[in-house]
N, C-alpha and C. Protein backbone atom coordinates (compact mmCIF):
# COMPACT_ATOMS: atom_id res chain seq x y z
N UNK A 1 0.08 6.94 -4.83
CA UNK A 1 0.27 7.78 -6.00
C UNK A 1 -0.17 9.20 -5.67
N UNK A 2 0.37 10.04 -6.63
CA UNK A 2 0.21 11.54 -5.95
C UNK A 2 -1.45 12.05 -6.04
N UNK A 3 -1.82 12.73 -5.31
CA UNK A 3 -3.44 12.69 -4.95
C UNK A 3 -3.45 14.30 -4.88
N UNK A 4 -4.18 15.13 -6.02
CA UNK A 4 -3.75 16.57 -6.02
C UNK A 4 -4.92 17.14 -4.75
N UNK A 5 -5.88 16.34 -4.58
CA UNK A 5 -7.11 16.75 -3.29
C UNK A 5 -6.05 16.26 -2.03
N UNK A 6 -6.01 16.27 -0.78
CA UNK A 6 -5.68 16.17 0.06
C UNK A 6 -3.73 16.48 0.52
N UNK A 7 -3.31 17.52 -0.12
CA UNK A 7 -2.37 17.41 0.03
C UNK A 7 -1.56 17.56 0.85
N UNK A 8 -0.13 17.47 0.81
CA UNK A 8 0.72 17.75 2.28
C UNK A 8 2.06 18.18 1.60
N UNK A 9 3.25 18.76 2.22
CA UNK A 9 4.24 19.52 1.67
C UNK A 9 4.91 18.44 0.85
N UNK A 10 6.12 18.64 0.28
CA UNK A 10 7.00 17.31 -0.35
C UNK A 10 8.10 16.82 0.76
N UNK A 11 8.03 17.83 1.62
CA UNK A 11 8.98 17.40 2.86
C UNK A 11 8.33 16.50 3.71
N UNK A 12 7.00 17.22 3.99
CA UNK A 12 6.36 15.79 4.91
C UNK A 12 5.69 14.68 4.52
N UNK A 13 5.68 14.56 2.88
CA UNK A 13 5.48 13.63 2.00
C UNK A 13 6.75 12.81 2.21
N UNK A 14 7.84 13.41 2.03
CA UNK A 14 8.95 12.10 2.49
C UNK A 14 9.08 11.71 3.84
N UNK A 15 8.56 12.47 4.48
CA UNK A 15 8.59 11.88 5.97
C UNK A 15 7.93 10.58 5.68
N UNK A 16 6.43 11.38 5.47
CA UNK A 16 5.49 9.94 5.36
C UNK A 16 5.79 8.65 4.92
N UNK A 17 6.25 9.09 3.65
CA UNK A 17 6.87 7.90 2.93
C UNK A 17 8.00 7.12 3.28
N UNK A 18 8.95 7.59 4.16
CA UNK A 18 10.21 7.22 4.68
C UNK A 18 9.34 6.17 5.71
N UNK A 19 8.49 6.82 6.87
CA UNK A 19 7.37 5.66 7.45
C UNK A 19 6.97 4.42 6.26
N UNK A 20 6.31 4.89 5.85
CA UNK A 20 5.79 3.98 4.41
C UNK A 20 6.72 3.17 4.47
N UNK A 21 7.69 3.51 3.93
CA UNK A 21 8.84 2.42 3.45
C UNK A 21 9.71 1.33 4.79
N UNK A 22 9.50 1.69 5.55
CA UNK A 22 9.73 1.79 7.00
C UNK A 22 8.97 -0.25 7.24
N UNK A 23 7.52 0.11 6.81
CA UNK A 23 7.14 -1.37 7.02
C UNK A 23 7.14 -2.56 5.96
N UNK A 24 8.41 -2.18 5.14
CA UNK A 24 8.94 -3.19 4.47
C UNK A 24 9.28 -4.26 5.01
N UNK A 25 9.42 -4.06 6.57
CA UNK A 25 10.05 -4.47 6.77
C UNK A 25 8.55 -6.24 7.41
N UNK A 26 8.12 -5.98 7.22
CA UNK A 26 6.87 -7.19 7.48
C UNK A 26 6.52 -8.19 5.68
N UNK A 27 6.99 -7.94 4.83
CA UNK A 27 7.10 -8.68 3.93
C UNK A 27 8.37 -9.59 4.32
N UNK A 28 9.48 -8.65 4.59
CA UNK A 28 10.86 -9.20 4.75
C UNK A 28 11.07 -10.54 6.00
N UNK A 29 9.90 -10.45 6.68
CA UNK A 29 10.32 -11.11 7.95
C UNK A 29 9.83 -12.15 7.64
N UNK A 30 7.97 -12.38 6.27
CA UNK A 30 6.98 -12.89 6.11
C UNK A 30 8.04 -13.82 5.65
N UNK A 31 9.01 -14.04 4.86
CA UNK A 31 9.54 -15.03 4.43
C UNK A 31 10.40 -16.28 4.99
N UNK A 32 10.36 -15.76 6.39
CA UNK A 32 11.03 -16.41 7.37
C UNK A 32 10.41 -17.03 8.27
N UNK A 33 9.17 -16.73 8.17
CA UNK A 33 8.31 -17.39 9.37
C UNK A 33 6.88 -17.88 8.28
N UNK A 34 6.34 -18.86 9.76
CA UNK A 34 4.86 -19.38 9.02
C UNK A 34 3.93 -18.45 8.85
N UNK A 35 2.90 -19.12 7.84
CA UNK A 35 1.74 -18.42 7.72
C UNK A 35 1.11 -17.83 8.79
N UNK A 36 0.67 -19.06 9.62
CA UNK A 36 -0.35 -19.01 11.02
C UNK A 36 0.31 -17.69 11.93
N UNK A 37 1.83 -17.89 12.04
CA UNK A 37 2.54 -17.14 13.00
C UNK A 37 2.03 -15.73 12.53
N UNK A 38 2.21 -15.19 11.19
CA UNK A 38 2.19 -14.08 10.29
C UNK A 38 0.70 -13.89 11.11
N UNK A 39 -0.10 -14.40 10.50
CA UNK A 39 -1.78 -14.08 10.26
C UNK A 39 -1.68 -13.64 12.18
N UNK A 40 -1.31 -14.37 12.90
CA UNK A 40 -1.67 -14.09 14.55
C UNK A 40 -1.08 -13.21 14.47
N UNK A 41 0.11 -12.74 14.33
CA UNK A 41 1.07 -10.95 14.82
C UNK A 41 0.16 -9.90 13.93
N UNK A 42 0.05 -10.40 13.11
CA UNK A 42 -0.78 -9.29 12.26
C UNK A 42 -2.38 -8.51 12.62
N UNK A 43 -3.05 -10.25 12.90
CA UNK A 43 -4.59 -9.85 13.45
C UNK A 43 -4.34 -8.86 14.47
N UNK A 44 -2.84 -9.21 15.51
CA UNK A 44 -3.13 -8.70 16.69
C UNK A 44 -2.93 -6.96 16.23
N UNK A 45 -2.11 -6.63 15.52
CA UNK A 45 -1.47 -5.57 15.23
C UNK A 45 -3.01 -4.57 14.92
N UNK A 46 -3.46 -5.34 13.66
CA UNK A 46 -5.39 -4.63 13.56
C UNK A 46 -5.87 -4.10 14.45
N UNK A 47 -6.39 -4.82 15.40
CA UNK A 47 -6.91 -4.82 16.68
C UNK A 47 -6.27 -3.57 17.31
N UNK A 48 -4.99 -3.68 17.21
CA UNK A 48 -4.84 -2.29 18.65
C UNK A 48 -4.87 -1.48 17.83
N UNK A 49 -4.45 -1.51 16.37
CA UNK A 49 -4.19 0.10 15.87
C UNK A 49 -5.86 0.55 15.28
N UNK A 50 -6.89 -0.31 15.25
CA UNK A 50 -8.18 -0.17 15.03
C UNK A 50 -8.44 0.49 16.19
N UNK A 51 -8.66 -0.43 17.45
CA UNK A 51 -8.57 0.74 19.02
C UNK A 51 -8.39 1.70 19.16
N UNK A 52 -6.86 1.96 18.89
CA UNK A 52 -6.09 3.78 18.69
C UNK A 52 -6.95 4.19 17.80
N UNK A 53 -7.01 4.21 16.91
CA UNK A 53 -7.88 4.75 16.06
C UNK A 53 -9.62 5.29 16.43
N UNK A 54 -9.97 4.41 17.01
CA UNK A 54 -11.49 5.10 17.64
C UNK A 54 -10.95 5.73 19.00
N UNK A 55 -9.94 5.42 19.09
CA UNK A 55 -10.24 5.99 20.52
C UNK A 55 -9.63 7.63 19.77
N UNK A 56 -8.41 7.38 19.24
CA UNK A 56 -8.41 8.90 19.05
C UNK A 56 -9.42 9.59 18.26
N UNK A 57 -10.45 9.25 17.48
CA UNK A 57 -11.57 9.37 17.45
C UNK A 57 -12.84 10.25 18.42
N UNK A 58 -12.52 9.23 19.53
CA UNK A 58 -13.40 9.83 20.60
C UNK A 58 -13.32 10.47 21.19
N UNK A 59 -11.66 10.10 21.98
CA UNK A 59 -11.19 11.10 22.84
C UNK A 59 -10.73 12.38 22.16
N UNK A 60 -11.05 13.89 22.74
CA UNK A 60 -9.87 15.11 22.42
C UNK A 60 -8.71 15.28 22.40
N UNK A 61 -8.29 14.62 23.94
CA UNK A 61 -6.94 14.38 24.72
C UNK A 61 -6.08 13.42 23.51
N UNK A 62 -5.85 12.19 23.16
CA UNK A 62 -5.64 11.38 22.61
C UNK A 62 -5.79 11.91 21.24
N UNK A 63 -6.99 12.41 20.89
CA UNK A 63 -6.70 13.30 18.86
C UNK A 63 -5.79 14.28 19.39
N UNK A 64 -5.91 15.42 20.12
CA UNK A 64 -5.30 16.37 20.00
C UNK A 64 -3.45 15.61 20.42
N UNK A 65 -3.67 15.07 21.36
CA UNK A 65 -1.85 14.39 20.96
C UNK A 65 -1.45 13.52 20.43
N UNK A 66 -2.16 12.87 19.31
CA UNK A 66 -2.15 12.64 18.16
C UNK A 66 -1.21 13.76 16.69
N UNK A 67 -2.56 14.55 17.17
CA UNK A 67 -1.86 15.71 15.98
C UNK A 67 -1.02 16.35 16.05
N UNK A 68 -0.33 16.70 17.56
CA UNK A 68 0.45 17.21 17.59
C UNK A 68 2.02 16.45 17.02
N UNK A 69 1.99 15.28 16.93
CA UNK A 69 3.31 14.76 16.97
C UNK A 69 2.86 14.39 15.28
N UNK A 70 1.76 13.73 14.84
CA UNK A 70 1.81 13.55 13.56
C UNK A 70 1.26 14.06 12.42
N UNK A 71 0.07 15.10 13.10
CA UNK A 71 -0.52 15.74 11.81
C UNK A 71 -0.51 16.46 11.06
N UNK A 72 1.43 16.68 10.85
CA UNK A 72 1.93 17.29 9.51
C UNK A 72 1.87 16.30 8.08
N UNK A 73 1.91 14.87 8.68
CA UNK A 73 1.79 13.87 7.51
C UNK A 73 0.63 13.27 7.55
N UNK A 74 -0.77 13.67 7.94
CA UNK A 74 -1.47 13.50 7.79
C UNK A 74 -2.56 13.97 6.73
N UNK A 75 -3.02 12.92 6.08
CA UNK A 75 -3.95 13.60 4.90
C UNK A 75 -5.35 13.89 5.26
N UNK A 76 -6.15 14.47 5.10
CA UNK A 76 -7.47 15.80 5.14
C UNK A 76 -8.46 14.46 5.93
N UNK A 77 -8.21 13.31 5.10
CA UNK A 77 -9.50 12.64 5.35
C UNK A 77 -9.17 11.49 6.62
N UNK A 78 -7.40 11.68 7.40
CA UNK A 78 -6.95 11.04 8.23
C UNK A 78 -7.41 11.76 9.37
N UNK A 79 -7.90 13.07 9.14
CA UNK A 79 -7.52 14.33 10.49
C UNK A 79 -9.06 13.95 11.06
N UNK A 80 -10.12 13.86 10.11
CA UNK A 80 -11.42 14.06 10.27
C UNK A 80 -11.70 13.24 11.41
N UNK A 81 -12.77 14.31 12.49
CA UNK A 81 -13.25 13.32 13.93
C UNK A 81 -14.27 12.45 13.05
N UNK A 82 -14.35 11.40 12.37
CA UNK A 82 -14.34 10.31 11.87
C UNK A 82 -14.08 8.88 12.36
N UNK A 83 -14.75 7.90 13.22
CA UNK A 83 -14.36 6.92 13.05
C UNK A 83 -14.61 5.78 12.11
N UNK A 84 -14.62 6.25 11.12
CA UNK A 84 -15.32 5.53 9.61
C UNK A 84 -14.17 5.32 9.08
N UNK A 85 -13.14 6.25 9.19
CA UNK A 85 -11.91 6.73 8.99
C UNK A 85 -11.00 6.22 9.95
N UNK A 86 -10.01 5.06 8.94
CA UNK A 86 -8.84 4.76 10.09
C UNK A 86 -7.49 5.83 9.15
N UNK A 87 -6.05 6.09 9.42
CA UNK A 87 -4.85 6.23 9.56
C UNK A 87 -4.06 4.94 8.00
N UNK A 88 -3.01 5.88 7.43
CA UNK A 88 -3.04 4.89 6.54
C UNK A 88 -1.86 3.66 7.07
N UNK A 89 -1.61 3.73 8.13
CA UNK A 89 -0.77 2.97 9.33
C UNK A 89 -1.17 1.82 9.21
N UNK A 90 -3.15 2.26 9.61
CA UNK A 90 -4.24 0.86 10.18
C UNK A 90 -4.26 0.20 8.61
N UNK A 91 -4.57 1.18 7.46
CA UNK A 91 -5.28 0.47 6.39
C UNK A 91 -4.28 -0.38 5.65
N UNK A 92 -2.82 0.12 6.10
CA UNK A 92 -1.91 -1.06 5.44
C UNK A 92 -1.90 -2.51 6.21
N UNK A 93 -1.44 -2.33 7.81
CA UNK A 93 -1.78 -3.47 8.10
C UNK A 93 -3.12 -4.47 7.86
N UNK A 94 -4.00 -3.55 7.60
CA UNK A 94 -5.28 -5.00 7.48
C UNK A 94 -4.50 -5.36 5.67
N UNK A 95 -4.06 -4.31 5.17
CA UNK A 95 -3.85 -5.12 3.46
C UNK A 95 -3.12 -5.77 3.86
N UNK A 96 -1.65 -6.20 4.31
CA UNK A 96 -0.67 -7.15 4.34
C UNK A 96 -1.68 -8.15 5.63
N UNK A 97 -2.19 -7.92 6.36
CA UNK A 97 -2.98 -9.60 6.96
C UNK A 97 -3.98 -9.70 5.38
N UNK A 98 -4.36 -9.01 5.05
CA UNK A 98 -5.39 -9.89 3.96
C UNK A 98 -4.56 -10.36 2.86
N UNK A 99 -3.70 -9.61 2.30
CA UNK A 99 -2.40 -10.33 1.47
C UNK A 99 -2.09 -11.91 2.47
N UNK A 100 -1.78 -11.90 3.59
CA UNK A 100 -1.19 -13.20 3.51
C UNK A 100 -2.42 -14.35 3.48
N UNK A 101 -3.45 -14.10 4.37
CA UNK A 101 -4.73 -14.91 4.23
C UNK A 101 -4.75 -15.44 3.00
N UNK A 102 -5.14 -14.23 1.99
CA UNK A 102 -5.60 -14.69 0.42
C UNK A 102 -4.97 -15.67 -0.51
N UNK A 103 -3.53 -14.89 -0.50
CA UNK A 103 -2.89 -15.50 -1.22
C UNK A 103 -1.17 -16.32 -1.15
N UNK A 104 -0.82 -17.05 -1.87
CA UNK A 104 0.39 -17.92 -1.41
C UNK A 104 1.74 -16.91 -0.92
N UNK A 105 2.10 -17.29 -0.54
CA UNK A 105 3.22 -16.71 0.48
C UNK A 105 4.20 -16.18 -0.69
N UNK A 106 4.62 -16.18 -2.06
CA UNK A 106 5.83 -15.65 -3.23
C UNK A 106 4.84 -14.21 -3.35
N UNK A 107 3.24 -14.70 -3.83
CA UNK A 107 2.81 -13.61 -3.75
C UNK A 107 1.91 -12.91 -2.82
N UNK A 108 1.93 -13.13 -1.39
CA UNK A 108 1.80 -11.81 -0.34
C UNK A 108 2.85 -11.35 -0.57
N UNK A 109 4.02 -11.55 -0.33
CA UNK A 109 5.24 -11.00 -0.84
C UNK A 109 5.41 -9.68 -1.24
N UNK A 110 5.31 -10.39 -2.54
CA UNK A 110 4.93 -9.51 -3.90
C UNK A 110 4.14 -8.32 -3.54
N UNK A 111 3.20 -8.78 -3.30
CA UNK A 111 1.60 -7.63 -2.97
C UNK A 111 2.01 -6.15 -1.98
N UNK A 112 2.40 -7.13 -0.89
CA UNK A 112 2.87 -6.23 0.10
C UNK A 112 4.11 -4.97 -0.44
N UNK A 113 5.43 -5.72 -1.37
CA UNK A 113 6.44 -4.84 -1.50
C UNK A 113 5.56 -3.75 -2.51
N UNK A 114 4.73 -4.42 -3.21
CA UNK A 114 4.14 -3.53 -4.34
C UNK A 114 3.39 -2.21 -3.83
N UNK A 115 2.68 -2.47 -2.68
CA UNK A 115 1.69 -1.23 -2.33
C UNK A 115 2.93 -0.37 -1.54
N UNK A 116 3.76 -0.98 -0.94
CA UNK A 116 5.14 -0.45 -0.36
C UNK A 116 5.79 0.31 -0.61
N UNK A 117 6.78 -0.31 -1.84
CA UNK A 117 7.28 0.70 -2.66
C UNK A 117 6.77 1.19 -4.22
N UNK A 118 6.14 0.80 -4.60
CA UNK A 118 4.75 1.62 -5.83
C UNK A 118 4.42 3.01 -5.17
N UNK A 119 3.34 2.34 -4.49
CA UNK A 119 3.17 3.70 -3.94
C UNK A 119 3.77 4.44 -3.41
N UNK A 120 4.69 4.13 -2.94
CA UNK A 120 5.81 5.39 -2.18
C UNK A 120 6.47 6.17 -3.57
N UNK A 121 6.89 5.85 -4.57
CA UNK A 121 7.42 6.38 -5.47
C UNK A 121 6.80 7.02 -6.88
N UNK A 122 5.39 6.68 -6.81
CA UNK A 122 4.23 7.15 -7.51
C UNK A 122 4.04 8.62 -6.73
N UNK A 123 3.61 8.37 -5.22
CA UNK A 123 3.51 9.74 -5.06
C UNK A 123 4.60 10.64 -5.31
N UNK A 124 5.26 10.33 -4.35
CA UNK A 124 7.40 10.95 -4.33
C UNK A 124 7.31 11.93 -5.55
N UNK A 125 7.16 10.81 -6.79
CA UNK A 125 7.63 11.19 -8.66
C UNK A 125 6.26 12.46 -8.47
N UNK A 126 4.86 11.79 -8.06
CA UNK A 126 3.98 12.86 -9.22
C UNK A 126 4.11 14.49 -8.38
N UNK A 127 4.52 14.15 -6.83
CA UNK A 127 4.20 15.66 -6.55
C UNK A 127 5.50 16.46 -6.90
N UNK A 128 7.06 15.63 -6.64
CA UNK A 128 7.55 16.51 -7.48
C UNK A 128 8.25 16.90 -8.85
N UNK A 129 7.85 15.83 -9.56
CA UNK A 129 7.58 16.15 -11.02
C UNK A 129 6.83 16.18 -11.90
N UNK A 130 5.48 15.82 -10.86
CA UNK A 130 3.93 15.69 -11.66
C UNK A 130 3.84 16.93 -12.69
N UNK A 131 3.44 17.29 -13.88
CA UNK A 131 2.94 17.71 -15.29
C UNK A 131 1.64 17.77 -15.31
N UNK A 132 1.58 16.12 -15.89
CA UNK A 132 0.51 15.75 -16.69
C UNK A 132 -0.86 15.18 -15.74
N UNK A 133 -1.46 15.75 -15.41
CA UNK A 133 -2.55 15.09 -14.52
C UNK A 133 -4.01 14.41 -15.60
N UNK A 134 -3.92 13.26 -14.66
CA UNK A 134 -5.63 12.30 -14.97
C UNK A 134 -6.45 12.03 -13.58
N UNK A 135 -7.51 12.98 -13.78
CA UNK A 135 -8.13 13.16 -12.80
C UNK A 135 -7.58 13.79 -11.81
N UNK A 136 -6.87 13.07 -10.45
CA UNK A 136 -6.61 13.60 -9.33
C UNK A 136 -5.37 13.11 -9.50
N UNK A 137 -4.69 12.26 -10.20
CA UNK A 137 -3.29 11.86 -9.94
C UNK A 137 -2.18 12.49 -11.47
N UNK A 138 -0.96 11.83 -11.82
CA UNK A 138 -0.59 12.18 -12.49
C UNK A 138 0.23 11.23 -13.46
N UNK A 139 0.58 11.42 -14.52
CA UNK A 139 1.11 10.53 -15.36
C UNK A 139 2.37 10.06 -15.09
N UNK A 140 3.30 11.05 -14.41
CA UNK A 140 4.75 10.76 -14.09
C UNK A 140 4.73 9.55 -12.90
N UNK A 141 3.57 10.23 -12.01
CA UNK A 141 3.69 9.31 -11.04
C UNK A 141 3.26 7.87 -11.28
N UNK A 142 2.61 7.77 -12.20
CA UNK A 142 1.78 6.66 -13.01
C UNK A 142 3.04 5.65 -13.42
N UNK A 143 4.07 6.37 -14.28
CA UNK A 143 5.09 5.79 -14.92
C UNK A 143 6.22 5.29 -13.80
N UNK A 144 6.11 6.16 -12.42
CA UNK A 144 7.33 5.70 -11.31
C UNK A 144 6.62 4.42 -10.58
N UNK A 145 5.06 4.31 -10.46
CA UNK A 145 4.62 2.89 -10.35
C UNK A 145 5.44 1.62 -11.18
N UNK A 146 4.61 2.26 -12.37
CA UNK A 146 4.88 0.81 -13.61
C UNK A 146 6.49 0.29 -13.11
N UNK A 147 7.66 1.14 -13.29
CA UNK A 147 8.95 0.99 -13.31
C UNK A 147 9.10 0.04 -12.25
N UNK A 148 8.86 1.02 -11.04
CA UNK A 148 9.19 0.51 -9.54
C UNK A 148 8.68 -1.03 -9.26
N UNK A 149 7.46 -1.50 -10.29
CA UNK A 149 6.41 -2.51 -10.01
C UNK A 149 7.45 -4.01 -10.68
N UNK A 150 7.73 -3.10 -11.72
CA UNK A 150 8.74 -4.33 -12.41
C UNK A 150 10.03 -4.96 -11.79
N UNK A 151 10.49 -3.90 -11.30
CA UNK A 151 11.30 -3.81 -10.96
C UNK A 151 11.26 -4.73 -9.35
N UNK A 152 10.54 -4.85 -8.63
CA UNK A 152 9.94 -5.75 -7.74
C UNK A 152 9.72 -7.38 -8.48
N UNK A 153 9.08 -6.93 -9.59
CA UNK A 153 8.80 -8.65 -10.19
C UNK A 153 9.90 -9.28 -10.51
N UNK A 154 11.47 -8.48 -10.81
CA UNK A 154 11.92 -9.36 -11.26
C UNK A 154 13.19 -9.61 -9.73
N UNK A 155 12.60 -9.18 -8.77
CA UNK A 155 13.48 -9.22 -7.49
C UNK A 155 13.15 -10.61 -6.08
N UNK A 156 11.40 -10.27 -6.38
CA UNK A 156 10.66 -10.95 -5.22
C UNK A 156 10.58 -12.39 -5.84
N UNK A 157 10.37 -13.22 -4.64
CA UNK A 157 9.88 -14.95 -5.22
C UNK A 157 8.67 -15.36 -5.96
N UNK A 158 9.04 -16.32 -6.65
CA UNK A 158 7.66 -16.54 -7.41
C UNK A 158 7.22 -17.69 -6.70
N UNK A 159 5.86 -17.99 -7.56
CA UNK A 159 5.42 -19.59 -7.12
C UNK A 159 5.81 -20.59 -7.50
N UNK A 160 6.19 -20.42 -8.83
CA UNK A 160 6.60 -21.64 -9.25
C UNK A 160 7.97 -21.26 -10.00
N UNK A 161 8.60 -21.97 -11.32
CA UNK A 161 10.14 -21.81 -11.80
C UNK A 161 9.64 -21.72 -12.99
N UNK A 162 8.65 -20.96 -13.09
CA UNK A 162 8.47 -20.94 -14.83
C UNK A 162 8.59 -19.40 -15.28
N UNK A 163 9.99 -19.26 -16.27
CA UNK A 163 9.82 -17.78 -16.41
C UNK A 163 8.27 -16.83 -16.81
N UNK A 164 7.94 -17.65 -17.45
CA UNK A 164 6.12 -17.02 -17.91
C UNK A 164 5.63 -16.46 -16.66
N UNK A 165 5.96 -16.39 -15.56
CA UNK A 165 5.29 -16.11 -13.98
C UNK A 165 5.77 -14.72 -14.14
N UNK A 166 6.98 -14.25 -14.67
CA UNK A 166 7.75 -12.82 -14.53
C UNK A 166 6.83 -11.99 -15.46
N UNK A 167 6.35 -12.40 -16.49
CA UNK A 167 5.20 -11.81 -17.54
C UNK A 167 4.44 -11.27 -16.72
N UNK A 168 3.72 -12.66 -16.13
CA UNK A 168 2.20 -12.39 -15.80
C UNK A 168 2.08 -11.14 -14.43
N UNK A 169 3.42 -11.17 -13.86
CA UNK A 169 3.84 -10.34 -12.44
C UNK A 169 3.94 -8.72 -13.74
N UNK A 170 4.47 -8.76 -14.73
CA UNK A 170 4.65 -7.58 -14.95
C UNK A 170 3.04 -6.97 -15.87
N UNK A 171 2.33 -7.91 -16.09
CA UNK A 171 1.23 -7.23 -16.66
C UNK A 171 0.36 -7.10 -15.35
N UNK A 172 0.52 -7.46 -13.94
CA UNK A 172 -0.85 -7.95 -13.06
C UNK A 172 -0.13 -6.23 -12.77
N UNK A 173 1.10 -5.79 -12.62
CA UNK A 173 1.91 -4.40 -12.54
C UNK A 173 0.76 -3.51 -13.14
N UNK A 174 1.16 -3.38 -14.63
CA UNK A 174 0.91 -2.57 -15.21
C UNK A 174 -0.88 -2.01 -15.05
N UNK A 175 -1.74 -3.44 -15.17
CA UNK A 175 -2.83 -2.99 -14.67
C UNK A 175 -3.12 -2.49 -13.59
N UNK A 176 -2.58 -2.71 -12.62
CA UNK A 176 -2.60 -2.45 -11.18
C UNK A 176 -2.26 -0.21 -11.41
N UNK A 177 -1.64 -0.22 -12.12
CA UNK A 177 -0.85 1.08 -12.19
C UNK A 177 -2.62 1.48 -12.94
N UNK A 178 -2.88 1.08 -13.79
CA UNK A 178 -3.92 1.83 -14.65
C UNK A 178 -5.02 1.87 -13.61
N UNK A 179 -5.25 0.65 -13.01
CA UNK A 179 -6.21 0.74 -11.97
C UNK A 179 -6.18 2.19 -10.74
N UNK A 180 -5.21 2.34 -10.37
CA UNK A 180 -4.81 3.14 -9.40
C UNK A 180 -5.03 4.88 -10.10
N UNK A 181 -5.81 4.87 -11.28
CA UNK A 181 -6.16 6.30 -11.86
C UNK A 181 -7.37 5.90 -11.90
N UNK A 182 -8.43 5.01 -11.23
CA UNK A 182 -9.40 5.09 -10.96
C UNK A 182 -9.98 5.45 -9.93
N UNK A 183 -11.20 6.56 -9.42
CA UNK A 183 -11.08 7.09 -7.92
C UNK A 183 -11.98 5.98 -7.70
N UNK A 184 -11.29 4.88 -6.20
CA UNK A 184 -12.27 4.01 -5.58
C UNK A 184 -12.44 4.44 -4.10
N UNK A 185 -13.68 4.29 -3.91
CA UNK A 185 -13.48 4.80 -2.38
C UNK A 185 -12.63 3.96 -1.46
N UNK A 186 -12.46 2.85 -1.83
CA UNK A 186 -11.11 1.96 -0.56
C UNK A 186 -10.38 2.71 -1.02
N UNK A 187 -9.36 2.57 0.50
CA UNK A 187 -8.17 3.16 0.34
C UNK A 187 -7.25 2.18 -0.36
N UNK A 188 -5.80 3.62 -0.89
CA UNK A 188 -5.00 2.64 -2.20
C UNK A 188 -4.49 1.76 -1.38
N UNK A 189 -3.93 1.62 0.21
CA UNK A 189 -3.15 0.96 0.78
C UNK A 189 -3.95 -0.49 1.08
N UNK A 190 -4.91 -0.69 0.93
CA UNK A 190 -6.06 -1.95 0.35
C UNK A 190 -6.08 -2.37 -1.17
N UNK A 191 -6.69 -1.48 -1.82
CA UNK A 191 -7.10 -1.77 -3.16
C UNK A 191 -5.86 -1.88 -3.89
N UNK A 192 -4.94 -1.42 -3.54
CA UNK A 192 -3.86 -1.87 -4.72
C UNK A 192 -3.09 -3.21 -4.53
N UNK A 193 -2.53 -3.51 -3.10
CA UNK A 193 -2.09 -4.93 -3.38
C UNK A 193 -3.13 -6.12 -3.01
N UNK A 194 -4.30 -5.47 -3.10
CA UNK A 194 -5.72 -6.51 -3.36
C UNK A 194 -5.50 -6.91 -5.01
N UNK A 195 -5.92 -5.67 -5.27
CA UNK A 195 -5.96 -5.58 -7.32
C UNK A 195 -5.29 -6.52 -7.60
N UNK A 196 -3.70 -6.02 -7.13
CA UNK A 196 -2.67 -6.78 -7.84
C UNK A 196 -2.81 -8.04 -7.57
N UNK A 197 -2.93 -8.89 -6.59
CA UNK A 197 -2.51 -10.37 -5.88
C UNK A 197 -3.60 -10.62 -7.16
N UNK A 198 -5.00 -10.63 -6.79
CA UNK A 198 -6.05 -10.97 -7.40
C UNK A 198 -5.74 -11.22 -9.29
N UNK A 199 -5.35 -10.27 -9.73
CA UNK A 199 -5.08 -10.09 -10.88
C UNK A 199 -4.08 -10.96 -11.35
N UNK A 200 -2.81 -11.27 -10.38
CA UNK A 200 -1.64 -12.07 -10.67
C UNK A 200 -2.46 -13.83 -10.72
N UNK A 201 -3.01 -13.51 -9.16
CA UNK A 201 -3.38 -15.16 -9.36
C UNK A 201 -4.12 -15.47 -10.75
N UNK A 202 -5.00 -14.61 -10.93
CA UNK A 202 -6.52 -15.21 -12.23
C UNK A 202 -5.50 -15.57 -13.49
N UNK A 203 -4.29 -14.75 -13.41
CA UNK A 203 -3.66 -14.80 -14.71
C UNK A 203 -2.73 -15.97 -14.87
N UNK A 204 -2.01 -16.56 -13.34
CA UNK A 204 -1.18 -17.34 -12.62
C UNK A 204 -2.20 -18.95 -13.51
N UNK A 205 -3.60 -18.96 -12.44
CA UNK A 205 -4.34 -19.90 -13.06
C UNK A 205 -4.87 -19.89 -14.25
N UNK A 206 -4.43 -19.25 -15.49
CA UNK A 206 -5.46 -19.05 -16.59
C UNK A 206 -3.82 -20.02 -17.70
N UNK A 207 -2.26 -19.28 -16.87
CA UNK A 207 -1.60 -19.48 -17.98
C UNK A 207 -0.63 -20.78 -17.77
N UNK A 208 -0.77 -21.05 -16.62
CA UNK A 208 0.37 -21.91 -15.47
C UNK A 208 -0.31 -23.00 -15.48
């Protein structure tokens, strides 16, 4: 969602996001293969891009050609010689391995397309038609979540065949959207299809 502290142009915001959207393509595959298989390509994926990450960290050579090729789409707190600080590359892959760990395979799914395309179109909407700001983000972009979120629930697999599941997918949405105008220090590419899975299941087991 659009973040008025750390910003970057709307051109290299779609770059970014065109990346972003780019690893859709690991929900899409998740449905075709096993769990175990998923969880092993994934751990491994952590691992090296955690590596890259300290190492460009440590090394000059390695940050500085780093930045040169990517740190027009890089945000303020990606650039920092920081290794506290991973790339939002690293912080999606650990969310989609912890999406599939956590929860059943309709909704990693789910989780994954949600932080995917939500967020890609939350920011997209608020920086260039953002208005109305709350806090650091904005209302438009708030509303291109909710849409985009539904719009996923009524596309992706469920768990079970009970229409009541499409409800509970569109309210675990909507909170998820309200949540995401709260500043948490995890990053959104964690905390949001955490929120959401979490939120879907409690509601999954409360009504199912």
């Amino acid at each position: 969602m659009e973040d008025t502290v750390n910003k970057i142009s709307i051109k290299n915001e779609l770059l970014r996001k065109s990346i972003h959207l780019s690893s859709s393509i690991v929900p899409f595959l998740y449905y075709f293969v096993e769990r175990e298989f998923a969880i092993y390509v994934l751990s491994a994926a952590c691992i090296l891009l955690i590596m890259l990450d300290i190492l460009r960290a440590k090394s000059d050579a390695v940050g500085n050609l780093y930045l040169k090729f990517m740190g027009p789409i890089l945000r303020g707190h990606e650039i920092e010689k920081n290794n506290s600080f991973f790339t939002g590359g690293t912080y999606i892959t650990i969310s989609f391995l912890l999406c599939v760990i956590l929860f059943p395979k309709p909704l990693a799914i789910t989780s994954m397309f949600i932080v995917i395309f939500c967020d890609s179109m939350a920011a997209l909407v608020g920086k260039s038609k953002g208005r109305h700001f709350i806090a650091n983000k904005t209302f438009e972009g708030s509303l291109a979540f909710l849409i985009t979120g539904i719009i996923i629930i009524l596309l992706t697999p469920k768990i079970s065949d009970s229409v009541c599941e499409y409800y509970i997918g569109m309210v675990a949405v909507f909170l998820s959207a309200v949540f995401e105008l709260v500043p948490v220090r995890i990053d959104d590419n964690i905390s949001i299809p955490l929120f959401f899975g979490l939120i879907y299941l409690l509601l999954y087991n409360i009504f199912l």
